[in-house]
N, C-alpha and C. Protein backbone atom coordinates (compact mmCIF):
# COMPACT_ATOMS: atom_id res chain seq x y z
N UNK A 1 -17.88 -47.56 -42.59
CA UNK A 1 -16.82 -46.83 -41.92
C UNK A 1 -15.97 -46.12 -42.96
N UNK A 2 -15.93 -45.09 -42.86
CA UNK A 2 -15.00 -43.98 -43.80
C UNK A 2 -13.99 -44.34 -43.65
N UNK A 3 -12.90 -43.95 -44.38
CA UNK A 3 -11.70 -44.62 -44.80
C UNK A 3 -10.31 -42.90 -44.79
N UNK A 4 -11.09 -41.87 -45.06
CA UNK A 4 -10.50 -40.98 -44.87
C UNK A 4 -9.95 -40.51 -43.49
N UNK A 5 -8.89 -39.90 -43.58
CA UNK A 5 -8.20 -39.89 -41.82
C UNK A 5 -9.08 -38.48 -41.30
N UNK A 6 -9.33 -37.15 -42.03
CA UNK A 6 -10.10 -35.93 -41.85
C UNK A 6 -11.56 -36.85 -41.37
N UNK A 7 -12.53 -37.24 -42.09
CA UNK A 7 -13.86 -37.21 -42.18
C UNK A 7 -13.91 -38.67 -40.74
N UNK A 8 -12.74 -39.56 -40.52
CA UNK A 8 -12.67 -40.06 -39.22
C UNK A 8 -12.52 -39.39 -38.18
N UNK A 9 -11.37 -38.24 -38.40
CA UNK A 9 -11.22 -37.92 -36.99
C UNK A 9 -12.39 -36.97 -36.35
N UNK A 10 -13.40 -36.66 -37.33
CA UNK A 10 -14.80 -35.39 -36.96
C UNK A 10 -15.42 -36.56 -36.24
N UNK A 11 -15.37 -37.75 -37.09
CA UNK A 11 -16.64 -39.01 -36.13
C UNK A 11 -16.33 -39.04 -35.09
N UNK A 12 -14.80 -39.21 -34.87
CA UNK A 12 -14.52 -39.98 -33.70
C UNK A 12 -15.08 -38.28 -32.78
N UNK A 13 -14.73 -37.28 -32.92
CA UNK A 13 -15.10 -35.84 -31.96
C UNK A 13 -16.11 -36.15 -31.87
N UNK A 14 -17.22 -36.36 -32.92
CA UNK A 14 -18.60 -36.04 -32.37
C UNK A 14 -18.79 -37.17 -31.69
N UNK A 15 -18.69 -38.66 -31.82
CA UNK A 15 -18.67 -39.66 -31.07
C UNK A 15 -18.13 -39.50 -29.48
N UNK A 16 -17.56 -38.76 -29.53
CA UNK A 16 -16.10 -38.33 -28.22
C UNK A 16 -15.16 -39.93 -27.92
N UNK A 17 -15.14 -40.08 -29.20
CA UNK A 17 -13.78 -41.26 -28.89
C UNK A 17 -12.74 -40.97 -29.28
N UNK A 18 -12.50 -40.75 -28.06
CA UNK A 18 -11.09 -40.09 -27.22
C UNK A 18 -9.65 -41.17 -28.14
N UNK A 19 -10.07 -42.14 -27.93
CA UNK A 19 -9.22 -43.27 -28.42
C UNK A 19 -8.73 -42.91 -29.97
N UNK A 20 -9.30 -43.32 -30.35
CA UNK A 20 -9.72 -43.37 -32.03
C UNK A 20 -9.15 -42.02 -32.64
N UNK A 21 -9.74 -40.51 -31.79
CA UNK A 21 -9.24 -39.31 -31.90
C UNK A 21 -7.86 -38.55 -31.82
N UNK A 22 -7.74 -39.79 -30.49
CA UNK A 22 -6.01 -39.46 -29.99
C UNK A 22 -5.29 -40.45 -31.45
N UNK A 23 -5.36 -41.16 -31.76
CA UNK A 23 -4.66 -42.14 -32.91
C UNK A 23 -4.22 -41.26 -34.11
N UNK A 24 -5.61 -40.77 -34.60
CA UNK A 24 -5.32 -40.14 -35.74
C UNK A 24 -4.82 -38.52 -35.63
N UNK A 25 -4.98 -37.99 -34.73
CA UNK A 25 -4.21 -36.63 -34.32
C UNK A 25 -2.63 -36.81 -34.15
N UNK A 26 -2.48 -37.82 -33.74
CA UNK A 26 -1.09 -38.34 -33.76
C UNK A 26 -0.98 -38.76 -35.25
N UNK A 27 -1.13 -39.32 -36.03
CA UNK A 27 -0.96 -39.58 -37.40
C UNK A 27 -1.08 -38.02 -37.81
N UNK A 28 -1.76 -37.37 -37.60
CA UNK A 28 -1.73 -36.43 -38.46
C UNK A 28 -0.98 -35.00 -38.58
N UNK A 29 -0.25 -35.30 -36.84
CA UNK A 29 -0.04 -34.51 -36.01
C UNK A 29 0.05 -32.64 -36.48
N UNK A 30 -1.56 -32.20 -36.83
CA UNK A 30 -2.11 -31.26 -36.93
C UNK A 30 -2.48 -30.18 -35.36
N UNK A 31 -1.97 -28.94 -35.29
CA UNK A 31 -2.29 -28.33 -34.42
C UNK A 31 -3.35 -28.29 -34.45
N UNK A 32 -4.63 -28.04 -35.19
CA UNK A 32 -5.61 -27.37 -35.74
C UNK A 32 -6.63 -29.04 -34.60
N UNK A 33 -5.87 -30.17 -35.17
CA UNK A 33 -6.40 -31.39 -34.61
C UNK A 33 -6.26 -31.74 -33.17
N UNK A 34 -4.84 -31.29 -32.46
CA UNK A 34 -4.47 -30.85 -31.10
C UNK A 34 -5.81 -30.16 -30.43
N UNK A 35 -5.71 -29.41 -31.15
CA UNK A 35 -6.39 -28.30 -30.35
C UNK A 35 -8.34 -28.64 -30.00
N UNK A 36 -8.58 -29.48 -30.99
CA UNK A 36 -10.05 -30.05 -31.19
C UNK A 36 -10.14 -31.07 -30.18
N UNK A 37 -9.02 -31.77 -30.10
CA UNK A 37 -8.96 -32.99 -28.93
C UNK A 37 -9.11 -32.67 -27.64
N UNK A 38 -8.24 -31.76 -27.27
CA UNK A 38 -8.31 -30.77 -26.18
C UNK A 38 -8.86 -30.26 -25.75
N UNK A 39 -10.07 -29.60 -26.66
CA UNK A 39 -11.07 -29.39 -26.32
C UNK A 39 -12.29 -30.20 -25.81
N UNK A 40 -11.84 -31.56 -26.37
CA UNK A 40 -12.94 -32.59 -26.22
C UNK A 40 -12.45 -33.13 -24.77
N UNK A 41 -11.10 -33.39 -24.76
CA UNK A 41 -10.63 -34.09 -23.61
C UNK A 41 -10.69 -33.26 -22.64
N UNK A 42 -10.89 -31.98 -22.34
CA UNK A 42 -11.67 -31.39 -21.40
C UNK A 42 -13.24 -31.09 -21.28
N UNK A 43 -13.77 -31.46 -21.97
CA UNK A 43 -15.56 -31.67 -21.70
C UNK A 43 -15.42 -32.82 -21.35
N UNK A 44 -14.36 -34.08 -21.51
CA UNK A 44 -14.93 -35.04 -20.57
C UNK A 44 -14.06 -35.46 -19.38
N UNK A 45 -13.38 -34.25 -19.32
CA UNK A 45 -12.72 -34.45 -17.71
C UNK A 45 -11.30 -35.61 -17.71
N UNK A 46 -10.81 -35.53 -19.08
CA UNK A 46 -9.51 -36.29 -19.00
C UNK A 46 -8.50 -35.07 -19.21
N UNK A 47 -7.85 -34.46 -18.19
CA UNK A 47 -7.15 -33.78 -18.01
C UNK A 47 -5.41 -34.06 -18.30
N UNK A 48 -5.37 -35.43 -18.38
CA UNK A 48 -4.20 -35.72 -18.80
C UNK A 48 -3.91 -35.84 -20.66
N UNK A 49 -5.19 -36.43 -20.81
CA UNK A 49 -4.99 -36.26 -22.00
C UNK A 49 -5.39 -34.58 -22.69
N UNK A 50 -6.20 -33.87 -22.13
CA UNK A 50 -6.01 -32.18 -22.72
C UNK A 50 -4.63 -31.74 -22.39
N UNK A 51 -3.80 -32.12 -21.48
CA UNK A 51 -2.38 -31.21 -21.19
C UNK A 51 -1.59 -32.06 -22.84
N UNK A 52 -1.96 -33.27 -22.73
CA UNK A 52 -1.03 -33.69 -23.95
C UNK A 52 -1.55 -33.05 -24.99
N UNK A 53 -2.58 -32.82 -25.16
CA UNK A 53 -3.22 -32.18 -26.11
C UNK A 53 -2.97 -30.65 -26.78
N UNK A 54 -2.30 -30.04 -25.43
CA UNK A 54 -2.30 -28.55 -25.26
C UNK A 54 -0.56 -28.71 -25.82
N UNK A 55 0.16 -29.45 -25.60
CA UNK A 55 1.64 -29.69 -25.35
C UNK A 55 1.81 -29.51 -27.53
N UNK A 56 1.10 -30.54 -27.96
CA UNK A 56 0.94 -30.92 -29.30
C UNK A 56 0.53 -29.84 -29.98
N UNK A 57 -0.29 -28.84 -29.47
CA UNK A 57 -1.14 -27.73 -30.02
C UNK A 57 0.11 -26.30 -29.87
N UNK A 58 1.25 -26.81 -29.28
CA UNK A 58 1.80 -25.64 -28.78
C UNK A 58 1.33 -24.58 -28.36
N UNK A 59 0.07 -25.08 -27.77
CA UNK A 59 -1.01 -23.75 -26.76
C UNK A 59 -0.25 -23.60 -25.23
N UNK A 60 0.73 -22.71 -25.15
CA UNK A 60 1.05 -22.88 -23.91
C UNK A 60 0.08 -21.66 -22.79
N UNK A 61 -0.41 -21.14 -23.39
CA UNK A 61 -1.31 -20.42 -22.73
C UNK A 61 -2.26 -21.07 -21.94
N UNK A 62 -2.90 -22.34 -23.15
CA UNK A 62 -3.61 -23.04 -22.18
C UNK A 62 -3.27 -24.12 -21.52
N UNK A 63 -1.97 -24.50 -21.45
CA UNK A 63 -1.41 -25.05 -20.90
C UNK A 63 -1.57 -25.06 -19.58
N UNK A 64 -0.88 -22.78 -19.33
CA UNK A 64 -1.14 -22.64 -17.83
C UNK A 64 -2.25 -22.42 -17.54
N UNK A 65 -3.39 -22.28 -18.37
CA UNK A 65 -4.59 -22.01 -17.79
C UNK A 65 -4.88 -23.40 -16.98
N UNK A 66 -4.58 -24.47 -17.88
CA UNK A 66 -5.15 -25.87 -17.22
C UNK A 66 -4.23 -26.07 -16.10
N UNK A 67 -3.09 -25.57 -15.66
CA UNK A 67 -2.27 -26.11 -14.48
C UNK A 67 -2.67 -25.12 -13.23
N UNK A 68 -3.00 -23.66 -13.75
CA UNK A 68 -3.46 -22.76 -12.81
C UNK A 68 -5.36 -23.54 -12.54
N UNK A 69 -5.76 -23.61 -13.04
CA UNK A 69 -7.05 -24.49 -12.37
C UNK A 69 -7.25 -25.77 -11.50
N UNK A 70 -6.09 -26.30 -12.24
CA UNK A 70 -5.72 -27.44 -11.72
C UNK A 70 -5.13 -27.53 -10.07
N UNK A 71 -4.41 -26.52 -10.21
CA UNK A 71 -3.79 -26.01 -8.63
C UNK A 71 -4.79 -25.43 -7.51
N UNK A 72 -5.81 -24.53 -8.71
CA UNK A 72 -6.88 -24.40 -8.12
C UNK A 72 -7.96 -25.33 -7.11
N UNK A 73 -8.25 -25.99 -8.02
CA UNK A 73 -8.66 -27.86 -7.87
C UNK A 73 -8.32 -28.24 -6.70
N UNK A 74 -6.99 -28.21 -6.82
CA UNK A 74 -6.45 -29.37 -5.71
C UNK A 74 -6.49 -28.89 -4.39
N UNK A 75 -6.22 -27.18 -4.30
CA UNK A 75 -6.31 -26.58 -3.14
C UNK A 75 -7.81 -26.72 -2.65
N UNK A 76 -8.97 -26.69 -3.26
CA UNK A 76 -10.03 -26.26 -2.62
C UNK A 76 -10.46 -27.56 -2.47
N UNK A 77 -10.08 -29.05 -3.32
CA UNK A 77 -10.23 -30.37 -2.31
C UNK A 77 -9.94 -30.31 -1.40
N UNK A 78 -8.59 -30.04 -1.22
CA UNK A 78 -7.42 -30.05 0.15
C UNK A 78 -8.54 -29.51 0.98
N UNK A 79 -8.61 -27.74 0.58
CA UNK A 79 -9.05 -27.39 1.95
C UNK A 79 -11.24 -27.96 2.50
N UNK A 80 -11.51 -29.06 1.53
CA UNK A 80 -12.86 -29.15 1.89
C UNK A 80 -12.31 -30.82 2.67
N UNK A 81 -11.63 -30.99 2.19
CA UNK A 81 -11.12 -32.22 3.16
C UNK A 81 -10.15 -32.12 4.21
N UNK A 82 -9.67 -31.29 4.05
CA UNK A 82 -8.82 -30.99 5.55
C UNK A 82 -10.38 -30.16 6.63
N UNK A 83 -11.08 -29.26 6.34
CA UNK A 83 -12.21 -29.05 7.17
C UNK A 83 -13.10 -29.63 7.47
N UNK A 84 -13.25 -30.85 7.02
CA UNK A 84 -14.35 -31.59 7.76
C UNK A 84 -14.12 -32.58 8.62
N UNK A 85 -15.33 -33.04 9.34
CA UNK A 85 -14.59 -34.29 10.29
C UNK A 85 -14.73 -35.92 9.28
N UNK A 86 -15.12 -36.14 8.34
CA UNK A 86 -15.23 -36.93 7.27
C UNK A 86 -14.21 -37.27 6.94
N UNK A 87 -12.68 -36.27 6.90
CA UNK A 87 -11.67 -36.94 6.48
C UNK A 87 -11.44 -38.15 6.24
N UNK A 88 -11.41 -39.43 6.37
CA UNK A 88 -10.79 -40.49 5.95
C UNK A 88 -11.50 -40.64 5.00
N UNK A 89 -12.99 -40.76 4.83
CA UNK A 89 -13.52 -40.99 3.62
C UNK A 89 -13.56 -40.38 2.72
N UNK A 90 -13.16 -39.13 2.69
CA UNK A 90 -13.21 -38.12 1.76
C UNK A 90 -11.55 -38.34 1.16
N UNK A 91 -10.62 -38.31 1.84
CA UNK A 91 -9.52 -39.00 1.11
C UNK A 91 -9.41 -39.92 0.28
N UNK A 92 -10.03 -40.89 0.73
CA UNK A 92 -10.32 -42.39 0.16
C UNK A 92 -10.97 -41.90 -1.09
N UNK A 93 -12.08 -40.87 -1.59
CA UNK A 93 -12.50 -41.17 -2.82
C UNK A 93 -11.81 -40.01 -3.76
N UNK A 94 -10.78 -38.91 -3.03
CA UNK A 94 -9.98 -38.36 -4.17
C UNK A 94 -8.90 -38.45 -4.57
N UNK A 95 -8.25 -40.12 -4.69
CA UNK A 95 -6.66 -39.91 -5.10
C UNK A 95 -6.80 -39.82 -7.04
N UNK A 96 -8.07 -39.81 -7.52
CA UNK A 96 -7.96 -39.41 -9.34
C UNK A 96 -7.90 -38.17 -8.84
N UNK A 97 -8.42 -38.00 -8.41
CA UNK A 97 -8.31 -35.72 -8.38
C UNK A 97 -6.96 -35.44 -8.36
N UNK A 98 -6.20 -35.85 -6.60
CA UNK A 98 -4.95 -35.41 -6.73
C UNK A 98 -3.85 -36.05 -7.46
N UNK A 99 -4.35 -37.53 -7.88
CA UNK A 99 -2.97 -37.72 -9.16
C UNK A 99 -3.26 -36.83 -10.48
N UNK A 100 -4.45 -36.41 -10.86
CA UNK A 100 -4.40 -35.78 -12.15
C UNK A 100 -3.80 -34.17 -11.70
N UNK A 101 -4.27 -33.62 -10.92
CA UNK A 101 -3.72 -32.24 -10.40
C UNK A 101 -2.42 -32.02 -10.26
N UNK A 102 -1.89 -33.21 -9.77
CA UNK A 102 -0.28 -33.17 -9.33
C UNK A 102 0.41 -33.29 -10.51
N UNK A 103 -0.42 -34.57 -11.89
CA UNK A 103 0.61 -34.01 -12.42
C UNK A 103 0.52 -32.99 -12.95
N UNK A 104 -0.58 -32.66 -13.68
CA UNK A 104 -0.53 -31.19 -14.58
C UNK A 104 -0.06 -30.14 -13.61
N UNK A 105 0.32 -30.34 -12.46
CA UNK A 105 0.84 -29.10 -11.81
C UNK A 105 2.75 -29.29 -12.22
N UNK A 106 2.93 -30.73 -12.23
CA UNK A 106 4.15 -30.97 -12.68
C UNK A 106 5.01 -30.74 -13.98
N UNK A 107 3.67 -30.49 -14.77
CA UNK A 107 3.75 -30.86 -16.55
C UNK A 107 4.70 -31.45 -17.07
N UNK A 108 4.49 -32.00 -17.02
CA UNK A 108 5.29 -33.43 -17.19
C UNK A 108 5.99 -33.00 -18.37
């Protein structure tokens, strides 16, 4: 295991440990490192952690890109679950959708 905080935080990206990645971006607190996380934490669909990501990167551009999709998101659940007769079950399996949507619509 490397001992350097640079040549860790590439493992942990290519690894996609999110964990390990978020630690040392915070130690290092590099935009350049923000911005790599963010990128990662949206290929794997942790949206809370790319808004923190975007916040750290002072990317506010993509900030709203991720809250304008996000709003996006939530409307076209809404409206595939408000149109069907499935409703209850279809509620039942999206409250991660609408807690992650709501907040990045909130930005916390």
């Amino acid at each position: 295991m490397s001992t350097d905080p640079e040549h860790r935080f590439e493992l942990a990206l290519q690894l996609a440990d999110l964990k390990t990645a978020l630690s040392l971006a915070r130690e290092a607190g590099s935009q350049q490192k923000w911005r790599q996380l963010s990128d990662l934490a949206l290929s794997e669909g942790c949206l809370d952690l790319a808004q923190e990501c975007l916040w750290h990167a002072q990317d506010y551009g993509g900030l709203l890109l991720l809250a304008t999709s996000a709003g996006k998101l939530l409307f076209r659940h809404l409206n595939t679950t408000f149109s069907t007769s499935s409703f209850p079950s279809r509620f039942q399996d999206s409250p991660k959708i609408f807690s992650q949507a709501w907040r990045l619509l909130k930005l916390k």
